[in-house]
Protein backbone atom coordinates (compact mmCIF):
# COMPACT_ATOMS: atom_id res chain seq x y z
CA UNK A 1 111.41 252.87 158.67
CA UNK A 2 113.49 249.53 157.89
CA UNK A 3 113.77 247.46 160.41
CA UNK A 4 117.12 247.04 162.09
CA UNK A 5 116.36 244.10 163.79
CA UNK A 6 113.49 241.29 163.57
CA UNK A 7 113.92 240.48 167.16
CA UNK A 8 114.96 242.57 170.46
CA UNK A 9 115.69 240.49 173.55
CA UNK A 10 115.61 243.61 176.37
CA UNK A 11 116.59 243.88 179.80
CA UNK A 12 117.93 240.51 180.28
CA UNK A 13 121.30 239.13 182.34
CA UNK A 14 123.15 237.64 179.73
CA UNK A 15 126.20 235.30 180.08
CA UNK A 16 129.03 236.64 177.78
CA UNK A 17 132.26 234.48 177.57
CA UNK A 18 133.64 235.25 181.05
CA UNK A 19 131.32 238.21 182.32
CA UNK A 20 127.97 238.69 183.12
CA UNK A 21 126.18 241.67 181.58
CA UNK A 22 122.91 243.60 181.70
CA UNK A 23 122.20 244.32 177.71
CA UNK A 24 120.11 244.02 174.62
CA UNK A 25 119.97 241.41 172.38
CA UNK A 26 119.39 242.45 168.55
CA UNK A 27 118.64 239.54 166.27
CA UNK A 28 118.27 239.31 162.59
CA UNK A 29 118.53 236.32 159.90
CA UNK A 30 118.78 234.22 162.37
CA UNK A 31 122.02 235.43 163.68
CA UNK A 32 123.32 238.18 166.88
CA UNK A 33 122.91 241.38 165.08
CA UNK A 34 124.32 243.83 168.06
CA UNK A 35 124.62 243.94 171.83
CA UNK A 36 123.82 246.62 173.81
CA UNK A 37 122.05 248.86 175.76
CA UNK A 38 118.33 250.35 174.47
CA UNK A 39 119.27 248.92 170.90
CA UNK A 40 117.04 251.01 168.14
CA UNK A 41 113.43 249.37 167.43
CA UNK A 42 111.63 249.82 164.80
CA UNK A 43 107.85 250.00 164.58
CA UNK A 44 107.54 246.11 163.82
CA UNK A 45 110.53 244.84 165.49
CA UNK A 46 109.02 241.55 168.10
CA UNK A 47 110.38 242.05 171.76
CA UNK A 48 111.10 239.64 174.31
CA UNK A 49 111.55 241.11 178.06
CA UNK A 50 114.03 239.22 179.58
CA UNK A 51 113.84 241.24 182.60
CA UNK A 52 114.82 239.06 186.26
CA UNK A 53 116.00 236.03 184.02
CA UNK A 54 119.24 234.65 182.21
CA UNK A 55 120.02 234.95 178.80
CA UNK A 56 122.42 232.11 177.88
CA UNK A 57 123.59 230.59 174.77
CA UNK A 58 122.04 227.67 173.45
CA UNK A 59 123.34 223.74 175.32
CA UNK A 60 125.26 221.88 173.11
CA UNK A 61 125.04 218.42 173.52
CA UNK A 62 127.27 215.95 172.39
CA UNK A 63 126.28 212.89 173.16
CA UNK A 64 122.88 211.34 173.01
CA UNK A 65 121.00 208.08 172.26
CA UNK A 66 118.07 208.33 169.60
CA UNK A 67 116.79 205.24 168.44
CA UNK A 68 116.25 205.98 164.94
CA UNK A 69 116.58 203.82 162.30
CA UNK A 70 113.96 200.98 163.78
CA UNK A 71 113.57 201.89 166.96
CA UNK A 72 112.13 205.12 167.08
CA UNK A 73 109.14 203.91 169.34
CA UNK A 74 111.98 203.93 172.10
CA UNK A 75 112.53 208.00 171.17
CA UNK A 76 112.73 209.20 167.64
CA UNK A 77 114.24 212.47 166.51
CA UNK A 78 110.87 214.29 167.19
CA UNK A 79 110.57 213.07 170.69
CA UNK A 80 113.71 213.76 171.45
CA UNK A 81 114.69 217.23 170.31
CA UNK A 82 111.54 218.64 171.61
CA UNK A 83 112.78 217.63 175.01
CA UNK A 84 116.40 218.96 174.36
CA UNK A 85 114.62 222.67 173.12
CA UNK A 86 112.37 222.45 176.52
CA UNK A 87 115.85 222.23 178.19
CA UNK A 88 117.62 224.79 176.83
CA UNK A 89 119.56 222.85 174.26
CA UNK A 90 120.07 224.38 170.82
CA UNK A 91 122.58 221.72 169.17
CA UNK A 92 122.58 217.92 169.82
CA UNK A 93 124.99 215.56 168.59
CA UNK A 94 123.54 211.54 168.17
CA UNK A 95 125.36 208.48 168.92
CA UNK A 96 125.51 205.77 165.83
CA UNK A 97 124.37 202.71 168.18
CA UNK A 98 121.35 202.87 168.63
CA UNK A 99 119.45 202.52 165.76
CA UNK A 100 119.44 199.63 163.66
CA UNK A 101 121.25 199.59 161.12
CA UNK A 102 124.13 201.39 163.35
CA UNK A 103 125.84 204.06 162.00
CA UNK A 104 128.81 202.79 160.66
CA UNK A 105 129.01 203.07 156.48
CA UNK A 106 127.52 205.63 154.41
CA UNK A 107 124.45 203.75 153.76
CA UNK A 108 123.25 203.36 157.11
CA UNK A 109 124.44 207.62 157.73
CA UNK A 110 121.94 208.37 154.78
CA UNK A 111 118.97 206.49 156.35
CA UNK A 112 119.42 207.87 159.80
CA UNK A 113 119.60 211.58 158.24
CA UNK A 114 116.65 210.92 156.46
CA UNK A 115 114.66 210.25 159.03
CA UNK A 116 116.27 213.39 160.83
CA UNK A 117 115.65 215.72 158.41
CA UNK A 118 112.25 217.88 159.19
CA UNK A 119 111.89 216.15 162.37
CA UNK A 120 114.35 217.96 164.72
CA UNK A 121 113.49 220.90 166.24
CA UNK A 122 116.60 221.94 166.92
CA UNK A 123 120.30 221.76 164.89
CA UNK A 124 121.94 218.74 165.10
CA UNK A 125 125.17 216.45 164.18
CA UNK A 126 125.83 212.92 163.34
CA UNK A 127 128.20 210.93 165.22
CA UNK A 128 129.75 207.74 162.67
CA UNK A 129 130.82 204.21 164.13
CA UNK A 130 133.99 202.11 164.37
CA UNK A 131 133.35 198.67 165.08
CA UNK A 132 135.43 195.49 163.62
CA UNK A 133 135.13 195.26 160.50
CA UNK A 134 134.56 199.14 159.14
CA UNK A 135 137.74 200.73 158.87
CA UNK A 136 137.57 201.27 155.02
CA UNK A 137 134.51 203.02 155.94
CA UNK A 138 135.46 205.58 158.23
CA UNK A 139 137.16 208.29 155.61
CA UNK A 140 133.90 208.12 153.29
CA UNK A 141 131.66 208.55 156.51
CA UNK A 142 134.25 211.88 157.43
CA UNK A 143 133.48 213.00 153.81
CA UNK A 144 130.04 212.68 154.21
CA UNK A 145 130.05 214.90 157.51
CA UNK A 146 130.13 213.19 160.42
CA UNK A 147 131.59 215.08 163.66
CA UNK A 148 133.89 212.14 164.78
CA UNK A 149 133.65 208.50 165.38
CA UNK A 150 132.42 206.52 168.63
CA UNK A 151 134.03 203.20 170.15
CA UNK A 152 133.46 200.90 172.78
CA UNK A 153 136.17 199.58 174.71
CA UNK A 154 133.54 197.91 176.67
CA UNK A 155 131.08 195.52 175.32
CA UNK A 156 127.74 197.88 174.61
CA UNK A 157 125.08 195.37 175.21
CA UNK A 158 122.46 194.90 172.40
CA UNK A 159 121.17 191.58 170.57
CA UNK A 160 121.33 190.14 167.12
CA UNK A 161 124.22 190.57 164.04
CA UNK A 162 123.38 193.92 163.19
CA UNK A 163 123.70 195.70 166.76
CA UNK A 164 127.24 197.90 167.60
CA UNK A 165 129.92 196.25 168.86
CA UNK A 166 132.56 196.80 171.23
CA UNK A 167 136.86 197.05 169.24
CA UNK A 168 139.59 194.40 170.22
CA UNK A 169 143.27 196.06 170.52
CA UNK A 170 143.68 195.85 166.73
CA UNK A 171 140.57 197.72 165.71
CA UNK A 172 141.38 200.78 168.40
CA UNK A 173 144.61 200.78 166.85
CA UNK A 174 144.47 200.82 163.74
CA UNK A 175 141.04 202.69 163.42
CA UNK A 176 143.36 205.70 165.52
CA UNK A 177 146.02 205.30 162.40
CA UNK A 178 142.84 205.84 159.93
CA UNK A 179 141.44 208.35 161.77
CA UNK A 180 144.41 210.36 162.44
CA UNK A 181 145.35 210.10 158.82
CA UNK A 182 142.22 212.51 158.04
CA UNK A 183 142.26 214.33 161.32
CA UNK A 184 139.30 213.02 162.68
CA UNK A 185 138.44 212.74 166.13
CA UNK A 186 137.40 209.05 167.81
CA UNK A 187 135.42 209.28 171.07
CA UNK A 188 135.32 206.49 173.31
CA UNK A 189 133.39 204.85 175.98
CA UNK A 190 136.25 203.59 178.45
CA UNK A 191 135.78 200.90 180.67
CA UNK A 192 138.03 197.62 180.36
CA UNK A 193 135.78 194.76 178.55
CA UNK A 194 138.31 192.23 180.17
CA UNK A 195 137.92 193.32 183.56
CA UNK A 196 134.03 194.12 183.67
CA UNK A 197 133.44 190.85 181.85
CA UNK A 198 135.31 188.71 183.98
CA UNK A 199 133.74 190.31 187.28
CA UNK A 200 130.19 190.16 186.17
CA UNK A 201 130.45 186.46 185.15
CA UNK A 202 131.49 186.24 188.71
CA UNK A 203 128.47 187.85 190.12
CA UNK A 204 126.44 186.22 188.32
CA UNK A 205 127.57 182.69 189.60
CA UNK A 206 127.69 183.38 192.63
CA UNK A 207 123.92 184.79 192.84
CA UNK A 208 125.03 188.36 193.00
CA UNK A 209 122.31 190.96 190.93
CA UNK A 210 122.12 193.72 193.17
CA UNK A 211 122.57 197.53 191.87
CA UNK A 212 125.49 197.65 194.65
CA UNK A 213 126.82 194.23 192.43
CA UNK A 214 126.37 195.50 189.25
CA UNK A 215 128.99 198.86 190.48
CA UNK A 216 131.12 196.62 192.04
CA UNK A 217 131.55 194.99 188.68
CA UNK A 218 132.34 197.53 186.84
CA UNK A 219 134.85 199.47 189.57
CA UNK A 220 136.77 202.95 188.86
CA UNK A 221 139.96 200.69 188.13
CA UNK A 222 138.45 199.54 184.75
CA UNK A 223 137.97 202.81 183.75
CA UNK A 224 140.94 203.78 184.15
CA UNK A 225 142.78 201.03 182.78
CA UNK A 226 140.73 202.05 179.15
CA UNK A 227 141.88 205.62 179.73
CA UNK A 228 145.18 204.87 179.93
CA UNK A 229 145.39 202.59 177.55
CA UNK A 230 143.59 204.27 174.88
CA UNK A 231 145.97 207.57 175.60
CA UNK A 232 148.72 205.53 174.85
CA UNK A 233 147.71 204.34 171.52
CA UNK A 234 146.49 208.36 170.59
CA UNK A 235 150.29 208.89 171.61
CA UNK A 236 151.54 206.36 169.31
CA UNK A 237 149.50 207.13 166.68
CA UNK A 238 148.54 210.73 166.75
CA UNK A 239 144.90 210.38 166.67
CA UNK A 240 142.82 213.07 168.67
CA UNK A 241 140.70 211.67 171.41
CA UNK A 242 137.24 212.63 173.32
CA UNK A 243 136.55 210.53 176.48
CA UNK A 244 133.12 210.25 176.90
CA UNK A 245 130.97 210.20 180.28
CA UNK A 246 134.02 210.04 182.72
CA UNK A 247 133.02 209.35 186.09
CA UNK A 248 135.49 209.70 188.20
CA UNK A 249 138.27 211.99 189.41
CA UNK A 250 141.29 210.31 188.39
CA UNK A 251 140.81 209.44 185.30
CA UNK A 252 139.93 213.15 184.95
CA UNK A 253 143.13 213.65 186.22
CA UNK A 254 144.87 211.70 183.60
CA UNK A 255 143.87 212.74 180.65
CA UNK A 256 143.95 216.35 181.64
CA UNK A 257 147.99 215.38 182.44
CA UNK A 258 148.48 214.22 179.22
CA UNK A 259 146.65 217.43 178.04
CA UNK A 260 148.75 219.40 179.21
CA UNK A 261 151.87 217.30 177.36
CA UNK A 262 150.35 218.12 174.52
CA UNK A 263 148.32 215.41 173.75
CA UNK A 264 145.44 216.49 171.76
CA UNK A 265 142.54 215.15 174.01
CA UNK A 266 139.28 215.95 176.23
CA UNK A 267 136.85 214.82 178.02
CA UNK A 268 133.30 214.93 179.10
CA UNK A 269 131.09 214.24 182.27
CA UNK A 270 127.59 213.57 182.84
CA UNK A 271 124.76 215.45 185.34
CA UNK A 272 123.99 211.94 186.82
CA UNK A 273 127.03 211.81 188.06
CA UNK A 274 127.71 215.04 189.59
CA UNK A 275 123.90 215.13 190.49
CA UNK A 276 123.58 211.16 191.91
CA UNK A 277 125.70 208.77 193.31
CA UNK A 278 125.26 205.12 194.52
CA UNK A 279 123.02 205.88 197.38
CA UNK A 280 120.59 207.09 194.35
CA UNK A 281 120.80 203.38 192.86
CA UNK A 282 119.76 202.08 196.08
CA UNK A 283 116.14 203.38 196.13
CA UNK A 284 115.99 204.39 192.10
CA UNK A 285 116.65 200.94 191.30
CA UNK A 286 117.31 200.63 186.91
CA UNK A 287 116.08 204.25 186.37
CA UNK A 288 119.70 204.70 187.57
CA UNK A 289 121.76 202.58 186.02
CA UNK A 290 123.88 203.74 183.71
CA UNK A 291 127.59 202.57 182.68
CA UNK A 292 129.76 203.56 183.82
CA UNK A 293 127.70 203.29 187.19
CA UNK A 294 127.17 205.71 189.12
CA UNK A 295 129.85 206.14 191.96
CA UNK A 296 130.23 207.01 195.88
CA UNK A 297 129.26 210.31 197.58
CA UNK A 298 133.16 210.95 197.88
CA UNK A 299 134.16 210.52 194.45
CA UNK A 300 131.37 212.66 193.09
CA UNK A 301 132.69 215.26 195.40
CA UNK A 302 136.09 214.92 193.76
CA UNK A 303 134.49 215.07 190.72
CA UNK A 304 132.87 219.01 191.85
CA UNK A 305 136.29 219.71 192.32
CA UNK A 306 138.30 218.77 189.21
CA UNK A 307 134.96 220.31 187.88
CA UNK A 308 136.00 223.84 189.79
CA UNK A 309 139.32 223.68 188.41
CA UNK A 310 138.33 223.76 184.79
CA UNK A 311 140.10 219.78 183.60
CA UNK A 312 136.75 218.74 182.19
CA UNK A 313 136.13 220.11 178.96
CA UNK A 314 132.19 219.72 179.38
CA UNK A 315 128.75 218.30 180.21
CA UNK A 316 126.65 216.05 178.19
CA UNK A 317 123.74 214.44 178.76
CA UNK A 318 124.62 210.78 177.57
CA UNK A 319 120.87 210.58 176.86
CA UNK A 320 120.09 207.06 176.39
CA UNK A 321 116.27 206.26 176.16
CA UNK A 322 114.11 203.10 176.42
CA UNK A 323 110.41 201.82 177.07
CA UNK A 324 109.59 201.36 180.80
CA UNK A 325 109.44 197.51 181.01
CA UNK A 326 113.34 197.66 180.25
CA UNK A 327 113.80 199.04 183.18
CA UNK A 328 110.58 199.24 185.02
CA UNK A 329 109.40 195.13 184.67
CA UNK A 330 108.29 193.57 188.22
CA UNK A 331 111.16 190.97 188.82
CA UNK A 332 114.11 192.64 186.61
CA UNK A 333 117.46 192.20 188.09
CA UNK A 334 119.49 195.17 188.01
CA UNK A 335 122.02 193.23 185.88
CA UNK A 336 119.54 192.70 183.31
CA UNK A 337 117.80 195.78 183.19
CA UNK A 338 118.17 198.66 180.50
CA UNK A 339 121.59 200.50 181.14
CA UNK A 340 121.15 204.45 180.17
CA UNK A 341 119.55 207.41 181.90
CA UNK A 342 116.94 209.51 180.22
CA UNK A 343 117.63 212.78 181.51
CA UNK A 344 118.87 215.49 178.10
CA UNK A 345 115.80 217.32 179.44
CA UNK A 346 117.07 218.30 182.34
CA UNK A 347 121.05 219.06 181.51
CA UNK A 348 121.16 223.22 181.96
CA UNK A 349 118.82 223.37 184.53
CA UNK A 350 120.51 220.44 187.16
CA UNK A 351 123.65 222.24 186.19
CA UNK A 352 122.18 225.76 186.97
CA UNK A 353 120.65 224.38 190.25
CA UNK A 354 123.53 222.27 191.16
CA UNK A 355 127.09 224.15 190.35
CA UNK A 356 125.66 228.24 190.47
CA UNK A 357 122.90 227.94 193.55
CA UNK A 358 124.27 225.16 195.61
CA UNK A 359 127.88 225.29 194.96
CA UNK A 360 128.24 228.89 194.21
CA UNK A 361 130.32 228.33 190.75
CA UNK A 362 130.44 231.04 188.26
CA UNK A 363 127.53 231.04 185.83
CA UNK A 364 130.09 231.74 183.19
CA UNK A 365 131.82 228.14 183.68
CA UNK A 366 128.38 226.56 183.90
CA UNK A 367 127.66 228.63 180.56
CA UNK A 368 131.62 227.39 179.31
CA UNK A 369 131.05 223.83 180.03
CA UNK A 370 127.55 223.58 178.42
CA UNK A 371 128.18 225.93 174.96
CA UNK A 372 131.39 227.33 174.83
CA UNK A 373 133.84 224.76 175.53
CA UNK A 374 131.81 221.49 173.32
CA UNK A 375 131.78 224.32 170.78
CA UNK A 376 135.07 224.96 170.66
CA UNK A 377 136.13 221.58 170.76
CA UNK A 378 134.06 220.31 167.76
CA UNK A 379 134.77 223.14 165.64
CA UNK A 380 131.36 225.23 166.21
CA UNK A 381 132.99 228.01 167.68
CA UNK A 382 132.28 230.09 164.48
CA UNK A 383 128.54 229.82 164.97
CA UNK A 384 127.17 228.16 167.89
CA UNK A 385 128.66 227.93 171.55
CA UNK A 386 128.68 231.82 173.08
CA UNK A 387 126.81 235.32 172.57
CA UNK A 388 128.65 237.14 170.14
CA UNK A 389 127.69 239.49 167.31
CA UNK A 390 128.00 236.90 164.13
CA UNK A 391 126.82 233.95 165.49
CA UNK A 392 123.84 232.07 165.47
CA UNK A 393 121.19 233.39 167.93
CA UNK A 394 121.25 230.18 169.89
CA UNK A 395 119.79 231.45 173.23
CA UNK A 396 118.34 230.47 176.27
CA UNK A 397 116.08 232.68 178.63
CA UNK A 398 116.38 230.99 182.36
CA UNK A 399 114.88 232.10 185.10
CA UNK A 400 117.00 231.81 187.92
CA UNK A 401 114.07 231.63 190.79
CA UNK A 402 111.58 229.69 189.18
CA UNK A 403 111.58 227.03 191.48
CA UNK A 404 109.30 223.90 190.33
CA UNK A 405 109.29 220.20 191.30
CA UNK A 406 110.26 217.90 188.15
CA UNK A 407 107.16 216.12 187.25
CA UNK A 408 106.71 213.31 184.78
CA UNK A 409 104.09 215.34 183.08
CA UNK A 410 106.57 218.10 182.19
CA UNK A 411 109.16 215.68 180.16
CA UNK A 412 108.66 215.49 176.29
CA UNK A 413 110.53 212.09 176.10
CA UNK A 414 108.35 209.33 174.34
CA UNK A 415 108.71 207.51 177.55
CA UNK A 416 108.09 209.37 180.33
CA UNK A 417 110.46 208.55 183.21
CA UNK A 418 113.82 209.69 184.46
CA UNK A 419 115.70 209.59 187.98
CA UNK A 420 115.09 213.26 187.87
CA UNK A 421 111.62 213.20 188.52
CA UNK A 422 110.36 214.32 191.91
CA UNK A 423 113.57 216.57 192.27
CA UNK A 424 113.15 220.00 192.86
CA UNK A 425 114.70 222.30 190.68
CA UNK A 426 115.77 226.19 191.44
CA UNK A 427 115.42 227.21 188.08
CA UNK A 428 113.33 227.43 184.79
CA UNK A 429 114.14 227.38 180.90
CA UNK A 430 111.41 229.84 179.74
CA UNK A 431 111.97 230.00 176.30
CA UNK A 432 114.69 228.35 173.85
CA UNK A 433 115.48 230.05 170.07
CA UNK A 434 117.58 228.10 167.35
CA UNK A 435 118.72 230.55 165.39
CA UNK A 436 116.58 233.60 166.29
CA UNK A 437 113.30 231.29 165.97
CA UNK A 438 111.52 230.39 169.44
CA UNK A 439 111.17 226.72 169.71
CA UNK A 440 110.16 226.56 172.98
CA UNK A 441 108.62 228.72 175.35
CA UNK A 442 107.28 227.59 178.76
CA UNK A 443 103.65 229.01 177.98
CA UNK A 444 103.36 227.03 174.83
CA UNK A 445 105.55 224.50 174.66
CA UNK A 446 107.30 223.32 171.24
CA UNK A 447 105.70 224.21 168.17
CA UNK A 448 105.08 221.23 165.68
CA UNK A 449 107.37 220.62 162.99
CA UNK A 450 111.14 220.85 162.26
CA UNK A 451 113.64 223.25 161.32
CA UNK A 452 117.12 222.00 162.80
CA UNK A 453 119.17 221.48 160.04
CA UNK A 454 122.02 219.04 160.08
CA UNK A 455 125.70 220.29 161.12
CA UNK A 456 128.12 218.38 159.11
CA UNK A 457 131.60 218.97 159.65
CA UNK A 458 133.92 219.87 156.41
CA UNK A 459 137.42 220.74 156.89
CA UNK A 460 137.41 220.77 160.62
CA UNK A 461 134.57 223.35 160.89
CA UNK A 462 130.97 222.98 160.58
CA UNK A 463 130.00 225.50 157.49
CA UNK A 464 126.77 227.27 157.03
């Protein structure tokens, strides 16, 4: 008897695009083969019981830090997909900052997905760079694949000639003309270089290096002032926008308003801060500073609730890695210290525990904001993103009562610490597949080796 299908995921509770449904899972080539109930085996057909658990589609996340070119022994692509897979994620999009050189020519694209390929162990994209100084570069790097281009409107931090640096007026505006021209899509880190600069130096005379200072200098007002500013020069010029870890409600609120003008736009939030606030910096110290900072009790509850009522377009980790003394060094001011959170690990299942057992929010916008919607808005939606005969078998098995306490131990990073730790979580990722191959189980761990490929976008889509 031929088999019908390689794999058979039975008896599982599997998140469909807006429903929830008991079913079978039949998997072949690495794509969802058929969905239904007591699908056909044949004699050698593998099984996976599902039974009591979730069956989800694969994270997507946009927007991490790995260090790689140079600074891999901060987190390389091994290191760090292996922790996305143990989380649930299937598809992981890198930042161009980090490495060294940054990603912002063709050159410095080729080296970084050199060192990518056979090293990720789940499918991933490239994000390209506009700094001063590279717009001639930014139609060759959208030839050559990229998913979009990342600016700060903030200075980014970083030493030496080579690192990434933050745009003046003239290279956000005419880097939107280029990148319209193509119909690319820019994403940017908003927060007002003019305004945080001028109220750190402030702090910083006046003696002032507290994790309480270091929010205070960087207030909701300068975010907001970059959103609005940048939504005004995507109006101008046409240029499709991605805001990326907003963290608070009203700017939320504003790009979602000029959404709904017509403006093509979105935006993203983070777990930290739906998950922490500023009482977390308090006692966390640098493993929870991120910028933005993290904000008050109040607005993260605002947050929750433009959250509910579906105006962010999704959740990504903003994983952004380092060794412990950057953040961990007797002595280090919070001013000085490392700004990023290490935390990809842990996206589906803070979300999971969070927004569905605390909160009570449909699993299905959980599932939206994770897979569907970053899918969808990246131009995945023909593979990756939901559970659908056709696409690739992307999944997640999560078990929705397997409580555990976050341990250091458990977390695959290179270095091994995260705000997370210590937290007790509701649920469990049991098992990950990338395109109907397990990468991950719970038992076992991720197997050695590579087989993500990269995702590079052609014509608005990202081909097979």
């Amino acid at each position: 008897m031929k088999d019908l299908y390689e794999l058979v995921i039975k008896n599982g509770t599997v998140v469909l695009p807006g429903k929830v449904v008991k079913l079978d899972i039949g998997i072949s080539g690495g794509c969802i083969a058929a969905l239904g109930e007591s699908l056909p085996l044949a004699p050698d057909t593998l099984i996976m019981d599902a039974e009591g658990q979730y069956v989800l589609p694969g994270m997507i996340d946009m927007h991490v830090h790995f260090n790689e070119p140079a600074f891999g022994h901060w987190e390389g692509f091994r290191s760090g997909s292996a922790a996305l897979a143990a989380g649930g994620c299937t598809t992981y999009a890198d930042m161009p900052l980090n490495g060294n050189p940054p990603t912002v020519n063709k050159a410095a694209l080729e080296l970084k997905a050199g060192l990518a390929a056979g090293n990720s162990a789940v499918d991933y994209m490239l994000w390209g760079g506009l700094v001063p100084g590279n717009l001639d570069d930014l139609e060759e790097l959208a030839a050559c694949g990229v998913i979009g281009f990342k600016a700060f409107i903030s200075n980014p931090g970083g030493e030496g000639e080579g690192r990434f640096r933050e745009v003046d007026d003239e290279t956000l505006y005419q880097g939107m003309v280029r990148i319209a021209s193509f119909g690319g899509i820019l994403a940017l880190h908003a927060e007002s270089e003019e305004m945080t600069a001028v109220l750190s130096a402030a702090a910083s005379s006046e003696g002032r290096n507290s994790a309480r200072d270091f929010a205070a200098a960087r207030p909701a007002e300068a975010e907001l002032e970059a959103v609005s500013r940048a939504l005004l020069y995507s109006e101008r010029t046409g240029c499709r926008l991605h805001f990326v870890h907003i963290s608070t409600a009203a700017a939320i609120e504003k790009i979602h308003a000029a959404k709904m003008r017509g403006m093509d736009v979105s935006a993203e939030t983070c777990p930290h801060y739906l998950l922490l606030n500023e009482r977390h910096m308090d006692y966390l110290g640098p493993l929870a500073k991120c910028a933005p900072p993290l904000r008050s009790r109040e607005e993260q509850e605002k947050l929750w609730h433009v959250l509910a009522q579906g105006k962010i377009d999704l959740i990504a980790s903003d994983h952004s890695p380092c060794p412990p003394e950057l953040k961990l060094e007797p002595g280090l001011s919070f001013f000085e210290a490392w700004g990023g959170i290490s935390g990809a690990q842990s996206s589906l299942e803070l979300m999971f525990h969070e927004g569905v057992h605390v909160r009570g929010l449909p699993v299905t916008l959980i599932s939206q904001l994770l897979s569907e919607l970053p899918a969808r808005r990246f131009g995945l939606e023909d593979r990756k993103g939901s559970i659908a005969v056709g696409l690739d078998a992307d999944l997640v098995l999560l078990d929705p009562h397997g409580a555990y306490t976050l341990a250091a131990d458990d977390l695959l990073y290179r270095h091994k610490h995260s705000p997370y730790t210590g937290m007790t979580l509701s649920c469990k990722v049991t098992a990950t597949l990338s395109r109907g191959t397990v990468v991950y189980t719970a038992e076992d761990g991720v197997p050695s080796g590579g087989g993500g490929q990269w995702l590079r976008l052609t014509g608005g889509r990202i081909g097979r």
